[in-house]
C-alpha atoms as a PDB file:
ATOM      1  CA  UNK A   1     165.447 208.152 144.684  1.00  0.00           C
ATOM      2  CA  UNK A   2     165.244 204.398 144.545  1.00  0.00           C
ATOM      3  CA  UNK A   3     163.052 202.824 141.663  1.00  0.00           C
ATOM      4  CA  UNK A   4     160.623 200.701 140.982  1.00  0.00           C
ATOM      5  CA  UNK A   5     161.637 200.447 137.693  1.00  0.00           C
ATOM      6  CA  UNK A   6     164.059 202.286 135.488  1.00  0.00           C
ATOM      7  CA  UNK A   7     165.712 202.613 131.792  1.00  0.00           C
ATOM      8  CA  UNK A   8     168.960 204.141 130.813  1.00  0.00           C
ATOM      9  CA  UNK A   9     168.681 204.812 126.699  1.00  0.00           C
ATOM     10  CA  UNK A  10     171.638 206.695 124.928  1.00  0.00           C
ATOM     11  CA  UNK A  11     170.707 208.258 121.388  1.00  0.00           C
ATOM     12  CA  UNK A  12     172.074 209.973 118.304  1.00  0.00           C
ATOM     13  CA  UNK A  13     170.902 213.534 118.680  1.00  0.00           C
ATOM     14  CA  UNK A  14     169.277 213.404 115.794  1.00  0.00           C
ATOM     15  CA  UNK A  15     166.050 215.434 115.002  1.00  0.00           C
ATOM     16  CA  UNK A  16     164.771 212.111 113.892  1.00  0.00           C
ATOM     17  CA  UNK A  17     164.917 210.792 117.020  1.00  0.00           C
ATOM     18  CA  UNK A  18     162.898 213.152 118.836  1.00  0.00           C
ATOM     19  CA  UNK A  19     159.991 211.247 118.284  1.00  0.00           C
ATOM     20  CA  UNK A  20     161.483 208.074 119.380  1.00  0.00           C
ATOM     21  CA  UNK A  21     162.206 209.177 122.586  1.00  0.00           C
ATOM     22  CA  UNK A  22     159.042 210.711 123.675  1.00  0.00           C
ATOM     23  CA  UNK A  23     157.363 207.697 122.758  1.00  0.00           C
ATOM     24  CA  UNK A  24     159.703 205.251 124.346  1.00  0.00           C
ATOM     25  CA  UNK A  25     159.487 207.391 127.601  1.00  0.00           C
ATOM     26  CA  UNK A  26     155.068 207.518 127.216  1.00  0.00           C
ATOM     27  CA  UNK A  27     154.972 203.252 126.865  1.00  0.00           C
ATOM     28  CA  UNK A  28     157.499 202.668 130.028  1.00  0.00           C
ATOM     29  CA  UNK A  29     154.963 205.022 132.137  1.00  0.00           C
ATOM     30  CA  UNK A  30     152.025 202.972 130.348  1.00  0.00           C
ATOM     31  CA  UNK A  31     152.126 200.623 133.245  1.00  0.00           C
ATOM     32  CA  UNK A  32     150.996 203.806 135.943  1.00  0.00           C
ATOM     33  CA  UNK A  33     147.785 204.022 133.688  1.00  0.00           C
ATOM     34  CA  UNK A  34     148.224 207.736 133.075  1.00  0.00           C
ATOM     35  CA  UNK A  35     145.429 209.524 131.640  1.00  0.00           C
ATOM     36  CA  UNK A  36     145.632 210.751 128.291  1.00  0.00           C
ATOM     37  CA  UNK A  37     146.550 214.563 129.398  1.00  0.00           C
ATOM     38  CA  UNK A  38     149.362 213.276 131.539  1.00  0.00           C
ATOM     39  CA  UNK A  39     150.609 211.281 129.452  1.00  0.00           C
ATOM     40  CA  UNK A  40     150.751 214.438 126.595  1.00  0.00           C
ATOM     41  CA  UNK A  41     152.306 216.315 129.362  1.00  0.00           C
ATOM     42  CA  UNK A  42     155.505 214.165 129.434  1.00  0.00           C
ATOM     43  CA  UNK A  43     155.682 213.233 125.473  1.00  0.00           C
ATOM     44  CA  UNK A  44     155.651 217.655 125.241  1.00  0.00           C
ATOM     45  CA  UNK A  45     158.156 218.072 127.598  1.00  0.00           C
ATOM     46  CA  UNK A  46     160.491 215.077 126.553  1.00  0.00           C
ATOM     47  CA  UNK A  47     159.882 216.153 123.232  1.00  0.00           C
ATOM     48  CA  UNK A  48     160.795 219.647 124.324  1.00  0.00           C
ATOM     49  CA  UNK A  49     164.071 218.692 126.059  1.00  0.00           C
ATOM     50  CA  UNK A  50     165.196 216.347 123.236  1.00  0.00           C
ATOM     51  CA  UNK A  51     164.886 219.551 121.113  1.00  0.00           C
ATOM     52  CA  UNK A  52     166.863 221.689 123.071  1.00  0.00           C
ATOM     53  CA  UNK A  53     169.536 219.716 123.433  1.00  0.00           C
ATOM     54  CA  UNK A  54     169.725 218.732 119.138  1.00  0.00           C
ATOM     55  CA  UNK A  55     169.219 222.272 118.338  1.00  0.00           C
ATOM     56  CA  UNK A  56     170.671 224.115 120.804  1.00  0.00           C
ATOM     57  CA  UNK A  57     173.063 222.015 122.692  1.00  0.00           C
ATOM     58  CA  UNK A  58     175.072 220.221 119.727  1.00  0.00           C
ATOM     59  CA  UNK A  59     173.750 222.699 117.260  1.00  0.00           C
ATOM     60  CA  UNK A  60     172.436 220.368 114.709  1.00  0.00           C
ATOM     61  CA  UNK A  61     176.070 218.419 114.685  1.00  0.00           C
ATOM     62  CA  UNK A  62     175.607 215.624 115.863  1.00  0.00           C
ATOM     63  CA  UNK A  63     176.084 214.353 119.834  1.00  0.00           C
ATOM     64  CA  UNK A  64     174.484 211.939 122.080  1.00  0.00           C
ATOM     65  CA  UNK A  65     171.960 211.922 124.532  1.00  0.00           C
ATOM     66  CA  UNK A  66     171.129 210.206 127.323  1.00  0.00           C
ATOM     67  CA  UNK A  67     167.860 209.557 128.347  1.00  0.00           C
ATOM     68  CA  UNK A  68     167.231 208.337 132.097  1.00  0.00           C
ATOM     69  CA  UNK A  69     163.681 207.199 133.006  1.00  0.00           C
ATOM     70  CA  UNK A  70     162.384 205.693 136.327  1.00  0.00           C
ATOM     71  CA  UNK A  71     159.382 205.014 138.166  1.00  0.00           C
ATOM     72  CA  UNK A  72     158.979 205.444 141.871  1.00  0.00           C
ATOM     73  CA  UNK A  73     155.218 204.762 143.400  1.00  0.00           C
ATOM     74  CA  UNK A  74     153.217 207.045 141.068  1.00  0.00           C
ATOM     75  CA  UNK A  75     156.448 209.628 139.934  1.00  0.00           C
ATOM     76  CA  UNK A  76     157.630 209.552 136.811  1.00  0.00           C
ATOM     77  CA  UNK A  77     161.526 210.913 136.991  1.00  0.00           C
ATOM     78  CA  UNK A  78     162.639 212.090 133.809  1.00  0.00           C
ATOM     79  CA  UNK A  79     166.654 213.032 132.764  1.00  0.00           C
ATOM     80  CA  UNK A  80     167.466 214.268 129.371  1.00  0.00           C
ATOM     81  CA  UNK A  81     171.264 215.019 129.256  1.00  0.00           C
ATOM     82  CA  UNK A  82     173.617 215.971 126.802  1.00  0.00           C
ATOM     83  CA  UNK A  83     177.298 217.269 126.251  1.00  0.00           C
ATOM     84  CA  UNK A  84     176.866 219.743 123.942  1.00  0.00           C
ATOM     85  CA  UNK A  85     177.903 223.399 124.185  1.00  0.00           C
ATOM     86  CA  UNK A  86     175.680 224.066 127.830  1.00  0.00           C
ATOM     87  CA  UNK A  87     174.387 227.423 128.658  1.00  0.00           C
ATOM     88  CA  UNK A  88     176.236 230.221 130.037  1.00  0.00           C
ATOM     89  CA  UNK A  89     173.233 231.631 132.229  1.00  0.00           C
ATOM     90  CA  UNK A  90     170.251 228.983 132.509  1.00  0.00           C
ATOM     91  CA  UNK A  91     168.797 231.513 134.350  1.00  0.00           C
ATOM     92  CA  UNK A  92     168.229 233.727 131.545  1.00  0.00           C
ATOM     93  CA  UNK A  93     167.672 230.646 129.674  1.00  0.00           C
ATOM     94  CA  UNK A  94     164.525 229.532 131.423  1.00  0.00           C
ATOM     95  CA  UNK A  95     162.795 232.650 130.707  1.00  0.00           C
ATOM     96  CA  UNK A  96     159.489 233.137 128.819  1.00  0.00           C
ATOM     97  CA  UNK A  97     160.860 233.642 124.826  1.00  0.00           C
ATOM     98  CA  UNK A  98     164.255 233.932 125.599  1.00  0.00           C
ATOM     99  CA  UNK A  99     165.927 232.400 122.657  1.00  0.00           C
ATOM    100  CA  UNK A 100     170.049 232.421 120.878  1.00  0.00           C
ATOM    101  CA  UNK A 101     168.012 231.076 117.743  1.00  0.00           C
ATOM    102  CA  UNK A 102     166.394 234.337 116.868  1.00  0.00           C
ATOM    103  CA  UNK A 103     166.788 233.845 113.098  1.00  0.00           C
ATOM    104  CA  UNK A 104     164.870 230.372 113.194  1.00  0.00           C
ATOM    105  CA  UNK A 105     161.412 229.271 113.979  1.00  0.00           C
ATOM    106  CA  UNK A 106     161.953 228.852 118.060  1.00  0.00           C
ATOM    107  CA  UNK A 107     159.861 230.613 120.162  1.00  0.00           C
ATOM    108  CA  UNK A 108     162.077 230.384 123.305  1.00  0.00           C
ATOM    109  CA  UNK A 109     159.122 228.851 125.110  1.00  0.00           C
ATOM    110  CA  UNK A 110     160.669 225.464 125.534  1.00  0.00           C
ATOM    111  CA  UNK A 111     161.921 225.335 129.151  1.00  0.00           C
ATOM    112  CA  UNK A 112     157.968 226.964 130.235  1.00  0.00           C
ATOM    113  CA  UNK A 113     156.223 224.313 128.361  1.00  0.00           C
ATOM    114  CA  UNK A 114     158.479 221.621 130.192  1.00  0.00           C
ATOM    115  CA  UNK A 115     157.860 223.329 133.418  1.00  0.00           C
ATOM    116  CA  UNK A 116     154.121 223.653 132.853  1.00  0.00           C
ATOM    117  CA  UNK A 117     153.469 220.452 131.909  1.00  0.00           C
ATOM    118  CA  UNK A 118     155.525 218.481 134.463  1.00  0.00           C
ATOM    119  CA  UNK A 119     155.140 218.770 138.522  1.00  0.00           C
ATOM    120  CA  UNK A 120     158.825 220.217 138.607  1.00  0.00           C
ATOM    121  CA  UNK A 121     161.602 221.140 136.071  1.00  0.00           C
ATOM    122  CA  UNK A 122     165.522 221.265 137.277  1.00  0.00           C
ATOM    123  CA  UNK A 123     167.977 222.466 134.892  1.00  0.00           C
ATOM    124  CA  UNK A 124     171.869 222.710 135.367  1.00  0.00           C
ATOM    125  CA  UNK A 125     175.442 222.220 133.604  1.00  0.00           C
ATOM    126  CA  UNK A 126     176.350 218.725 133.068  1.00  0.00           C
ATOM    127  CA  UNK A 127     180.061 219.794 134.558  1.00  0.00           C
ATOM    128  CA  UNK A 128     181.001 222.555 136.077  1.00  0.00           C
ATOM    129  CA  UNK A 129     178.980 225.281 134.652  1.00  0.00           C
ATOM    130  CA  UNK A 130     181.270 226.082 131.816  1.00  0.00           C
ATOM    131  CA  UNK A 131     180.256 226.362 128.530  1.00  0.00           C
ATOM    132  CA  UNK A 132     180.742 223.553 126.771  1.00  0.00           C
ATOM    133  CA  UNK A 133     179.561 221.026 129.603  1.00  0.00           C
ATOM    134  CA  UNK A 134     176.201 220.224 128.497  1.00  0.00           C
ATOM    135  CA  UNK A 135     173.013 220.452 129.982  1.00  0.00           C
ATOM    136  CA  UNK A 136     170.763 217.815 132.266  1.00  0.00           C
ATOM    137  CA  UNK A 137     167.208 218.452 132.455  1.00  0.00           C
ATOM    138  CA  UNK A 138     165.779 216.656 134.655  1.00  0.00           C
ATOM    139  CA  UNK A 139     161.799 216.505 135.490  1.00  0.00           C
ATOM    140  CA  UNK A 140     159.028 214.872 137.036  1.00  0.00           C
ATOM    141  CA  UNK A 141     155.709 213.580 136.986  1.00  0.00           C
ATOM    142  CA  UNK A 142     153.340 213.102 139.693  1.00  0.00           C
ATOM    143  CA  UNK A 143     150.627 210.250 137.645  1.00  0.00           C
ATOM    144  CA  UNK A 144     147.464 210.450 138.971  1.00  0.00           C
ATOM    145  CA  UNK A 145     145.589 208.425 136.823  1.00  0.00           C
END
């Protein structure tokens, strides 16, 4: 997909940072004049998929992440990617309260809020499906307005 317009933004994954990402991502889609709802939409599932990948992906040790945003027309195309430790079988992964983080507070609901809220929800290894190739999640957003 060409874009109209498009940042590239790499970030410690940090939990600190969650916050910083889903509001840089809701100002650069300020200029489709998104409603209030969508625009909660994509700060839940940004804030969602920054989440995963701190928690889950590098475990809370540290890692980057790369966060790819571009506008096409009235799409907002969202990538949040990481290197961390992937996941063996997304499939399983994508499910309804499936969770490796039983002992914490994670609901395994992540991936079904992301898909929910956003028009469509890919996720697959960084690599080569290994573990230990990271994740990309990559999403979109259809702004109505």
């Amino acid at each position: 997909m060409a874009f109209d317009n498009y940042f590239k933004l790499e970030f410690e994954a940090k939990k600190v940072n969650e916050s910083f990402a889903r509001n840089t991502v809701a100002m650069f889609c300020t200029v489709l004049k998104p409603t209030l709802s969508e625009i909660n939409d994509i700060k839940t599932a940004v804030s969602e998929a920054v989440t995963n990948s701190i928690v889950h992906g590098y475990e809370d040790k540290g890692g980057k992440i790369v966060l790819e945003v571009g506008i096409e027309n009235n799409v907002v195309d969202i990538k949040v990617i990481d290197n961390g430790i992937g996941i063996s079988d997304i499939d399983m992964a994508i499910q309804p309260f499936f969770t490796t983080k039983t002992e914490e507070e994670h609901s395994g609901m992540g991936f079904t809020l992301m898909d929910s809220f956003m028009n469509t929800l890919e996720v697959k290894s960084n690599d080569s499906g290994e573990k230990g190739s990271g994740l990309i999640v990559h999403m979109q957003k259809v702004i109505r307005g």
